[in-house]
C-alpha atoms as a PDB file:
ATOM      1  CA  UNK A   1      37.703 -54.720  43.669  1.00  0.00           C
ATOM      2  CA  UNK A   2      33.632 -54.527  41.856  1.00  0.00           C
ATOM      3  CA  UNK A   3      31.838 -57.076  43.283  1.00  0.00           C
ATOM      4  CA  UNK A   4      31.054 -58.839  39.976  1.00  0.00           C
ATOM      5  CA  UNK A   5      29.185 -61.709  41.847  1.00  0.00           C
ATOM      6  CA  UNK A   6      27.023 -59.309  43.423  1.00  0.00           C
ATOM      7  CA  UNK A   7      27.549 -61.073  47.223  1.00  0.00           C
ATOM      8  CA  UNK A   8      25.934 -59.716  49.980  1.00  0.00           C
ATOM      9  CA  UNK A   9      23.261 -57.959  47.468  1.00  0.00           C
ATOM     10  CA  UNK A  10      21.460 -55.837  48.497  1.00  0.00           C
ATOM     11  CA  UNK A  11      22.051 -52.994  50.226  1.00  0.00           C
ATOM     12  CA  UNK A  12      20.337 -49.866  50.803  1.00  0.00           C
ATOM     13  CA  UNK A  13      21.790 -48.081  47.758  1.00  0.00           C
ATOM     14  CA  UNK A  14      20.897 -51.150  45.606  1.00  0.00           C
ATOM     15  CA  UNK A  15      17.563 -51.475  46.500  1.00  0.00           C
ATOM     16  CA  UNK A  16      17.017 -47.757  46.525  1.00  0.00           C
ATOM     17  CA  UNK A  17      18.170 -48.451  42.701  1.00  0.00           C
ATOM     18  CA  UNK A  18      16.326 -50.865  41.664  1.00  0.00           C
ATOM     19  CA  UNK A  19      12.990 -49.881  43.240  1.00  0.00           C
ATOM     20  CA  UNK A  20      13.355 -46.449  41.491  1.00  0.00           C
ATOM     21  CA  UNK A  21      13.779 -48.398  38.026  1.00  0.00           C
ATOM     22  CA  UNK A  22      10.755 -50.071  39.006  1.00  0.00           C
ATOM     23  CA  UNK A  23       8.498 -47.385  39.823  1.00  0.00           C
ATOM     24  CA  UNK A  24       9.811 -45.504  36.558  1.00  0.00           C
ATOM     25  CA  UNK A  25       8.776 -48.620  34.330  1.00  0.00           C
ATOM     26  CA  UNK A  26       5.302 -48.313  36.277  1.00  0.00           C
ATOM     27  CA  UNK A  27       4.888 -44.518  35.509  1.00  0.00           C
ATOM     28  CA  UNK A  28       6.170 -44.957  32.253  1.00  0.00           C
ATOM     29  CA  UNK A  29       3.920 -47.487  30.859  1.00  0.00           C
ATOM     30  CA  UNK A  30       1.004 -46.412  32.885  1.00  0.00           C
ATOM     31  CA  UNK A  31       1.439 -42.720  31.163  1.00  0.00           C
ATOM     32  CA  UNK A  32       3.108 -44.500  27.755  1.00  0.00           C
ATOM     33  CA  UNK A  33      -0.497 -42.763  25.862  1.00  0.00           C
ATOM     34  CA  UNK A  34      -0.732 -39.449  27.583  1.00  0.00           C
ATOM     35  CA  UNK A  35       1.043 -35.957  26.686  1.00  0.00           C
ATOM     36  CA  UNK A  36       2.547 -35.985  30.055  1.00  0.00           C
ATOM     37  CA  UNK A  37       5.117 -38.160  28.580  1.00  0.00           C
ATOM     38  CA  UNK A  38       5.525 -36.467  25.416  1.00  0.00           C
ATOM     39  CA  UNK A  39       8.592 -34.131  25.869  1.00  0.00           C
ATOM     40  CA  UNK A  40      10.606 -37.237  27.285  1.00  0.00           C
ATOM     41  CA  UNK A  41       9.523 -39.560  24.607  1.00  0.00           C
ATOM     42  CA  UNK A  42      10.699 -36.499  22.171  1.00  0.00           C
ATOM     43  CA  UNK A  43      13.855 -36.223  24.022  1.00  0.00           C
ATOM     44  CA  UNK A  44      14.077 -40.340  23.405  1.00  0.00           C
ATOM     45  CA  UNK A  45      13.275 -39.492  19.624  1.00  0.00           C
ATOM     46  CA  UNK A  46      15.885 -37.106  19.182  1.00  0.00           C
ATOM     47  CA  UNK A  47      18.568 -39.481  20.891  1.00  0.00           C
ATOM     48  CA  UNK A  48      17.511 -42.309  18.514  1.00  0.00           C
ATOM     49  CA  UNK A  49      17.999 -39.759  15.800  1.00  0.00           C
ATOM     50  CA  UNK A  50      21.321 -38.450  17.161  1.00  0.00           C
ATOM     51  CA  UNK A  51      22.680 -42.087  17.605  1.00  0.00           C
ATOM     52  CA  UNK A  52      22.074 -42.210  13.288  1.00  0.00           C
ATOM     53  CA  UNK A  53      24.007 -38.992  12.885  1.00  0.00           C
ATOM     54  CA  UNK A  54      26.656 -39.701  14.730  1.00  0.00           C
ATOM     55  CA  UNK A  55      27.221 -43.244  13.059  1.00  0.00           C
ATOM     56  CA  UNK A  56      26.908 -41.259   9.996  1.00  0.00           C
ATOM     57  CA  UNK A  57      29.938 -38.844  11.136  1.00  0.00           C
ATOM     58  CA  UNK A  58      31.980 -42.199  12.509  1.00  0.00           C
ATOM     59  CA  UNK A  59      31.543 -43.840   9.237  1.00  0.00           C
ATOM     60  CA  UNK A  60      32.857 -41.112   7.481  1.00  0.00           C
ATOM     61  CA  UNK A  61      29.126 -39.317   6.154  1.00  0.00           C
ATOM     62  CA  UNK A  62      27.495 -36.118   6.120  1.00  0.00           C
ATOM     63  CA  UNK A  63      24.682 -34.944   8.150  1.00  0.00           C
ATOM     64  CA  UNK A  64      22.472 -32.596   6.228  1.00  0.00           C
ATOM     65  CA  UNK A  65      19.576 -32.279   8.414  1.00  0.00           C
ATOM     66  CA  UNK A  66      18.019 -33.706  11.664  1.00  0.00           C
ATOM     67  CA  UNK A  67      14.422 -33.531  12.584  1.00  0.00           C
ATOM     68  CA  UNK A  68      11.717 -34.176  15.745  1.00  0.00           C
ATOM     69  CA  UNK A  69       8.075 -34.398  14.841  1.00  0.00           C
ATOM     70  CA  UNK A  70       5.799 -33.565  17.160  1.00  0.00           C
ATOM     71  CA  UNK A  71       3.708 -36.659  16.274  1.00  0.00           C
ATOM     72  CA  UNK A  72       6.759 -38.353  17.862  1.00  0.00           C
ATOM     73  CA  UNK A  73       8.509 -39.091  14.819  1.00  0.00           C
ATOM     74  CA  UNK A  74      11.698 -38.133  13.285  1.00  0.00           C
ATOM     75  CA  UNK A  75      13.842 -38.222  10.524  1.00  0.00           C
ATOM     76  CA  UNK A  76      17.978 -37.967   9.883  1.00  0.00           C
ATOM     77  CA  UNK A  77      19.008 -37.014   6.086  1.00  0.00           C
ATOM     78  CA  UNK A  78      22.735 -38.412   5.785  1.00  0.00           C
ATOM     79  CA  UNK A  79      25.214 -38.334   2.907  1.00  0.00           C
ATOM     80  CA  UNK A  80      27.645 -41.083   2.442  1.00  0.00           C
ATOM     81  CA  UNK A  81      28.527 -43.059   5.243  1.00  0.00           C
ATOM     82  CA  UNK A  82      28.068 -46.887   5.591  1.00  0.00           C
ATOM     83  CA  UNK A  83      24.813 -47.562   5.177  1.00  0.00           C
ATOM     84  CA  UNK A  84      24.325 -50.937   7.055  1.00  0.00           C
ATOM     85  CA  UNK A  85      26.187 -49.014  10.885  1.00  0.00           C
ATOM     86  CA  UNK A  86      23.982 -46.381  10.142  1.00  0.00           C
ATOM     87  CA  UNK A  87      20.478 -47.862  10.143  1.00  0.00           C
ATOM     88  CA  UNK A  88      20.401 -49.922  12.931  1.00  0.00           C
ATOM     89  CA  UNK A  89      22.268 -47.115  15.148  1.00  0.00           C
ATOM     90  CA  UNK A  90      19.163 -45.814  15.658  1.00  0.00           C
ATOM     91  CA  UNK A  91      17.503 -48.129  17.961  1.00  0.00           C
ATOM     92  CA  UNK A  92      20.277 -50.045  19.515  1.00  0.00           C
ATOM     93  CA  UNK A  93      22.400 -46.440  20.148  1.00  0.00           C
ATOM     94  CA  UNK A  94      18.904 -45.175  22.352  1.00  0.00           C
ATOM     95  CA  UNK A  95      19.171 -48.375  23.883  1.00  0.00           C
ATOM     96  CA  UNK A  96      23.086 -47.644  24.733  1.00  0.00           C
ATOM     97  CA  UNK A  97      22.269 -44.088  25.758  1.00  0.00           C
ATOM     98  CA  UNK A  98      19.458 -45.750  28.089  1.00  0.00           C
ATOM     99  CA  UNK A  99      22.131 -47.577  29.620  1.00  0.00           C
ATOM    100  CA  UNK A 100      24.656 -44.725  29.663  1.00  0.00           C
ATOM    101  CA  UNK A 101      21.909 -42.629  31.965  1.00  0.00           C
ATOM    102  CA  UNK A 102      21.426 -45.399  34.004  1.00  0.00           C
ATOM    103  CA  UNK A 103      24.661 -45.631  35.067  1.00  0.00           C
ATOM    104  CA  UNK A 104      25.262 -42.182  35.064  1.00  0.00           C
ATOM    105  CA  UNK A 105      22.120 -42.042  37.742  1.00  0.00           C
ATOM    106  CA  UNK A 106      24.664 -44.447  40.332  1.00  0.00           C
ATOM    107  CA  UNK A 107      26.412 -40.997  41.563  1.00  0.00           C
ATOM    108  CA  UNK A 108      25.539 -37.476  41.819  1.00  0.00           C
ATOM    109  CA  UNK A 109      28.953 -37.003  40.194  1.00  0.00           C
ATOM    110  CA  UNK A 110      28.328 -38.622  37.190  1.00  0.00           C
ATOM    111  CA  UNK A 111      24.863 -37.157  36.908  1.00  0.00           C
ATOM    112  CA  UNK A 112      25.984 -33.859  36.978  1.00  0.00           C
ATOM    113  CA  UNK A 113      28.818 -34.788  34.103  1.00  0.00           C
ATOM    114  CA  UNK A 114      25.669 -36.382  32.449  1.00  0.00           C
ATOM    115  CA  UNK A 115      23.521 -33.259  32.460  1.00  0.00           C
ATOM    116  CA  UNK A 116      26.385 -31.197  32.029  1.00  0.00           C
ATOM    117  CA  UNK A 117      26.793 -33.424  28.570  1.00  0.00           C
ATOM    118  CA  UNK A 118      23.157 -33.648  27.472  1.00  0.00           C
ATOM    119  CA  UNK A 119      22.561 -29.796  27.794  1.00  0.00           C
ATOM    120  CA  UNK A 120      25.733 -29.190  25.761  1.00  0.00           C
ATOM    121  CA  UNK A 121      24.484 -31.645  23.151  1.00  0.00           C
ATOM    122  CA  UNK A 122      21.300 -29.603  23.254  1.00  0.00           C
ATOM    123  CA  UNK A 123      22.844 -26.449  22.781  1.00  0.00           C
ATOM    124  CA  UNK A 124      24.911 -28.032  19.796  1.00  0.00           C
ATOM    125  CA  UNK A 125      21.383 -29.055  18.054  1.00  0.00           C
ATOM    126  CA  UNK A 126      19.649 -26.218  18.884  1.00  0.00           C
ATOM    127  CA  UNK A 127      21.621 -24.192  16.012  1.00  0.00           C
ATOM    128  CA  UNK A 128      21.377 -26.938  13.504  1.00  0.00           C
ATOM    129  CA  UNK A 129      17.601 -28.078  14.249  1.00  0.00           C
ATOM    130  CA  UNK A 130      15.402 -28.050  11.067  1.00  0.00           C
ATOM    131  CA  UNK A 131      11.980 -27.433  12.837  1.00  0.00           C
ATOM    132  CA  UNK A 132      10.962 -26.011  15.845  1.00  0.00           C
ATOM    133  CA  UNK A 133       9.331 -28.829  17.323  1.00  0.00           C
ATOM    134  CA  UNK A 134      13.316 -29.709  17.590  1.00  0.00           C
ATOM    135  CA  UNK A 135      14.577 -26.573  18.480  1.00  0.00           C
ATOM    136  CA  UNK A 136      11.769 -25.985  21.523  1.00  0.00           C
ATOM    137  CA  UNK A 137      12.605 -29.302  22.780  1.00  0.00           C
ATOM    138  CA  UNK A 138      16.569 -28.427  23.363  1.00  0.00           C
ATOM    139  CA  UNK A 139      14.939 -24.979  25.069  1.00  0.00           C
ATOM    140  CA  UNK A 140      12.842 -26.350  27.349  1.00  0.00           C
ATOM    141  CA  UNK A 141      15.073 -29.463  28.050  1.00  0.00           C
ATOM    142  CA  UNK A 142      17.868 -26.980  28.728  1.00  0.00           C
ATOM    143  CA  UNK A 143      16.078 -25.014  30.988  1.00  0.00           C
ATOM    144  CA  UNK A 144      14.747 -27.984  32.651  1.00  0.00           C
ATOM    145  CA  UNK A 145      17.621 -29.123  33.555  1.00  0.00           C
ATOM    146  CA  UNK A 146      19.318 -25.699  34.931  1.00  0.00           C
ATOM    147  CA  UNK A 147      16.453 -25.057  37.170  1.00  0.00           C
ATOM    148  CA  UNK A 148      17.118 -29.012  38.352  1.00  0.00           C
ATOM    149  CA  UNK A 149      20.765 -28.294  38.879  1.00  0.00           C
ATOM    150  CA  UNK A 150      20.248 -24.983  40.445  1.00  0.00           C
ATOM    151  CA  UNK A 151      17.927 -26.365  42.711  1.00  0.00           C
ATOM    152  CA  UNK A 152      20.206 -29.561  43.798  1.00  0.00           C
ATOM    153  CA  UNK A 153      22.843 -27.085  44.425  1.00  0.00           C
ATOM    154  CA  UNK A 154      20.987 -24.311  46.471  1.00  0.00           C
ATOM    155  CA  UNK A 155      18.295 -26.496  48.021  1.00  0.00           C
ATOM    156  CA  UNK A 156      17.373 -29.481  49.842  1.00  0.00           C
ATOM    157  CA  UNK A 157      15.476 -30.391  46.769  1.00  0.00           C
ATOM    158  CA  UNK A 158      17.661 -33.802  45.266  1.00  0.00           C
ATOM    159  CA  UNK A 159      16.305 -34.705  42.191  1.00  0.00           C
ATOM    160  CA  UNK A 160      18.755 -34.841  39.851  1.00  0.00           C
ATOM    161  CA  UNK A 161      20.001 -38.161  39.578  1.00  0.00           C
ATOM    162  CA  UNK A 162      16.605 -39.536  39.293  1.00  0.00           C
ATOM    163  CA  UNK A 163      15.525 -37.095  36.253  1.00  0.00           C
ATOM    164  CA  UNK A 164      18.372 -38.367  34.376  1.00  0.00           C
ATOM    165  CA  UNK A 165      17.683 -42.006  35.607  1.00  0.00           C
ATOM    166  CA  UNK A 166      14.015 -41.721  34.293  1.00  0.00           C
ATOM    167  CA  UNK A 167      15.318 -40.054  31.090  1.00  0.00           C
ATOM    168  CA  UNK A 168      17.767 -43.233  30.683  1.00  0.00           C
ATOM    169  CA  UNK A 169      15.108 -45.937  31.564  1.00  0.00           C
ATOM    170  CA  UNK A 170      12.670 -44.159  29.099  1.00  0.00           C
ATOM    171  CA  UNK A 171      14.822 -44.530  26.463  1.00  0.00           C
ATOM    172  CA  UNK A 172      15.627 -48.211  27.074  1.00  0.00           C
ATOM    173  CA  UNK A 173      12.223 -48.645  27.101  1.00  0.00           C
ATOM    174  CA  UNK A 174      10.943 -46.433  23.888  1.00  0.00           C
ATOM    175  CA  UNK A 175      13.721 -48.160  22.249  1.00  0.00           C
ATOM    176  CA  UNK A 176      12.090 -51.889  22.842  1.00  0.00           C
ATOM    177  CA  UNK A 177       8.446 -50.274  22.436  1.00  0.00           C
ATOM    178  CA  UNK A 178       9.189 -48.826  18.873  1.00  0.00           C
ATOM    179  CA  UNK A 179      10.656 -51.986  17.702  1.00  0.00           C
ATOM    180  CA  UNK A 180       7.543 -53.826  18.641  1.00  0.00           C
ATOM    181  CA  UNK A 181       4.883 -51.245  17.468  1.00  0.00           C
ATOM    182  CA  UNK A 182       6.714 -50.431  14.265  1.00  0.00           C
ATOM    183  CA  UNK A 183       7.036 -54.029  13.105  1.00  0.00           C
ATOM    184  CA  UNK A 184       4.916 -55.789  15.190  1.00  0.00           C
ATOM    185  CA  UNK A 185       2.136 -54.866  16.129  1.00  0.00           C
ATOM    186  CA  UNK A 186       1.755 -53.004  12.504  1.00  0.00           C
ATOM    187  CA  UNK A 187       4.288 -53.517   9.563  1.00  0.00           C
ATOM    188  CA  UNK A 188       5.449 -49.517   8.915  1.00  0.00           C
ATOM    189  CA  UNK A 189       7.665 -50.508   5.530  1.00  0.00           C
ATOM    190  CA  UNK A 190       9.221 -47.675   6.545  1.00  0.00           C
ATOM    191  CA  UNK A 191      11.013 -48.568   9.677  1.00  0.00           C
ATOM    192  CA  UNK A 192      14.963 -48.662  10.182  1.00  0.00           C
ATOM    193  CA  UNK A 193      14.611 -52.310  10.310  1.00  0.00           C
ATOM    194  CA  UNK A 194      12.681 -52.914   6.709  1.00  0.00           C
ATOM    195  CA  UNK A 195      14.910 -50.581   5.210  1.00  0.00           C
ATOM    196  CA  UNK A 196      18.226 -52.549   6.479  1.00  0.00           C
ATOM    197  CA  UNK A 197      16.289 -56.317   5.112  1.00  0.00           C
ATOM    198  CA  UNK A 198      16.256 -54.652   1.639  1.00  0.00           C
ATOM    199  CA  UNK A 199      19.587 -53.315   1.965  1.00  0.00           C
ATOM    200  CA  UNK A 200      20.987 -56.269   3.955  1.00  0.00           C
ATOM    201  CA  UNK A 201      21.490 -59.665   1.833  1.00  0.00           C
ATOM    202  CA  UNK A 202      20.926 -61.789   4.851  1.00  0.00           C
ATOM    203  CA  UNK A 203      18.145 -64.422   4.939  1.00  0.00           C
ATOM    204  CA  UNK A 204      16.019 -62.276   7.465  1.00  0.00           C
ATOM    205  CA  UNK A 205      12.843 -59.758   6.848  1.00  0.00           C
ATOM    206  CA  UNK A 206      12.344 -56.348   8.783  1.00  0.00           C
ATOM    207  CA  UNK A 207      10.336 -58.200  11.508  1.00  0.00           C
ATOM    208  CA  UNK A 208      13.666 -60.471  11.694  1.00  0.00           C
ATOM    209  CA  UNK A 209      15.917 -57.900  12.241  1.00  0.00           C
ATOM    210  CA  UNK A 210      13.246 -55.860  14.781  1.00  0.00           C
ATOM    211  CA  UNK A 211      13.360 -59.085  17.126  1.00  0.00           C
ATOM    212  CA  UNK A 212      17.021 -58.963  17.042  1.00  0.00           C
ATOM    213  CA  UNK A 213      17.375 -55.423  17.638  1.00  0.00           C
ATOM    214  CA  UNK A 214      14.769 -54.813  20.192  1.00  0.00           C
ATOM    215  CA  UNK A 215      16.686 -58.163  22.325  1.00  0.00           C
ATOM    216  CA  UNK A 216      19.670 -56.511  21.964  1.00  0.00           C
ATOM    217  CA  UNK A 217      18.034 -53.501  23.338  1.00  0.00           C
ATOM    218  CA  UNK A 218      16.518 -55.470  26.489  1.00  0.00           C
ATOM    219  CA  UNK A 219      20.138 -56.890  27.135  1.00  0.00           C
ATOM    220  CA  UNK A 220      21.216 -52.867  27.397  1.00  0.00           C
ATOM    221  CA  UNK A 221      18.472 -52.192  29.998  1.00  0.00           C
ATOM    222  CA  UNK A 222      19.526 -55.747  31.714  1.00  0.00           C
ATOM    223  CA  UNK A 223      23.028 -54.810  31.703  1.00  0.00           C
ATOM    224  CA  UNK A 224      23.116 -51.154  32.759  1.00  0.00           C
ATOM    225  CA  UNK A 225      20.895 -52.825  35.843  1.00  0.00           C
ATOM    226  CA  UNK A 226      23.529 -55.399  36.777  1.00  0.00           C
ATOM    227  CA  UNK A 227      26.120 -52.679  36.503  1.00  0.00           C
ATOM    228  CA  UNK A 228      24.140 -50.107  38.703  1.00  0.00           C
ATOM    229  CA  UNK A 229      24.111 -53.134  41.052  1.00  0.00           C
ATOM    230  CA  UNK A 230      27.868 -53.607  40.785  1.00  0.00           C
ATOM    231  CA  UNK A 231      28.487 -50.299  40.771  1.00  0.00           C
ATOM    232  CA  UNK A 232      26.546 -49.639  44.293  1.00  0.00           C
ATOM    233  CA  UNK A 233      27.760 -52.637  46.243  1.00  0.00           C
END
């Protein structure tokens, strides 16, 4: 049976957890400004972007086009669809992603069905990208992640589960960071969240509907932690 109450927390694996998350948060925000972070915060980009295009394809849409800037910004041109799923889908479905990795990170198992998923999705992309910005990030990520699973196999090198537990934590994080910087700490009229006041007729602005969002996102990141916990117990 899970340990829901989390008794007798915690144990090696748990604390092995929760420090990592930890000292990913500290690398991640100490780096946040630097291009060592940029192909992971492109890789969060084109998740947030992926998470609109596929609420576009749930709600019955058309994706014609799906682009990664390498200024870190991105855009997805839809057709049809509903509108109101679609626009917030970007930020709260990098947020679920986050939390997806994060689990995934609990067991080399899952890991491997995780990279084994993300590389696919890469591969997918790769022959639809617009730009190459886009289409050298699904290269390199691709290849980044055979020599990582080559190596876990074939060596003592066991790294795996904490690339995609860093890739999962960045996005929970990039996903509560963009919120706040977008609408925030500057008003960009052009954010998900402006566009979905003027298209929503509830009594809330963009700045409204960031809040909401980006706490919704920090439950995600709290959740996939108490989970991991559960999980490892």
């Amino acid at each position: 049976m899970p340990n829901w109450e989390l008794k007798k927390c915690c144990n090696h694996e748990q604390v092995v957890f929760l420090s990592t998350i930890s000292i990913c948060t500290v690398v991640i925000l100490a780096l946040w400004r630097t291009i060592l972070l940029l192909p992971f915060k492109l890789v969060t980009v084109f998740l947030h972007e992926a998470s609109h295009a596929i609420a576009c394809k749930l709600t019955c849409g058309h994706v014609e086009a799906i682009q990664v800037n390498a200024d870190e910004g991105g855009f997805t041109q839809t057709r049809g669809g509903v509108y109101w799923v679609i626009l917030p889908a970007g930020y709260l479905g990098s947020a679920f992603w986050g939390m997806v990795l994060i689990l995934a990170s609990t067991n080399l198992l899952t890991a491997r069905i995780a990279a084994g998923c993300f590389a696919f999705a890469l591969l997918v992309v790769l022959f639809v990208a617009k730009n190459w910005t886009l289409r050298g990030l699904c290269i390199g990520f691709i290849i980044l992640l055979g020599v990582i699973w080559v190596l876990q196999e074939t060596t003592k090198i066991r790294i795996l589960r904490y690339i995609i537990l860093f890739i999962g934590v960045m996005n929970s994080l990039f996903s509560v960071y963009d919120i706040y910087d977008q609408l925030i700490s500057r008003r960009d009229h052009s954010s998900d969240a402006e566009k979905f006041a003027e298209f929503c007729p509830c009594p809330c602005n963009g700045v409204g509907w960031g809040v909401i969002w980006g706490f919704i996102s920090f439950l995600f990141l709290c959740g996939s932690m108490y989970l991991g916990l559960v999980i490892l117990s």
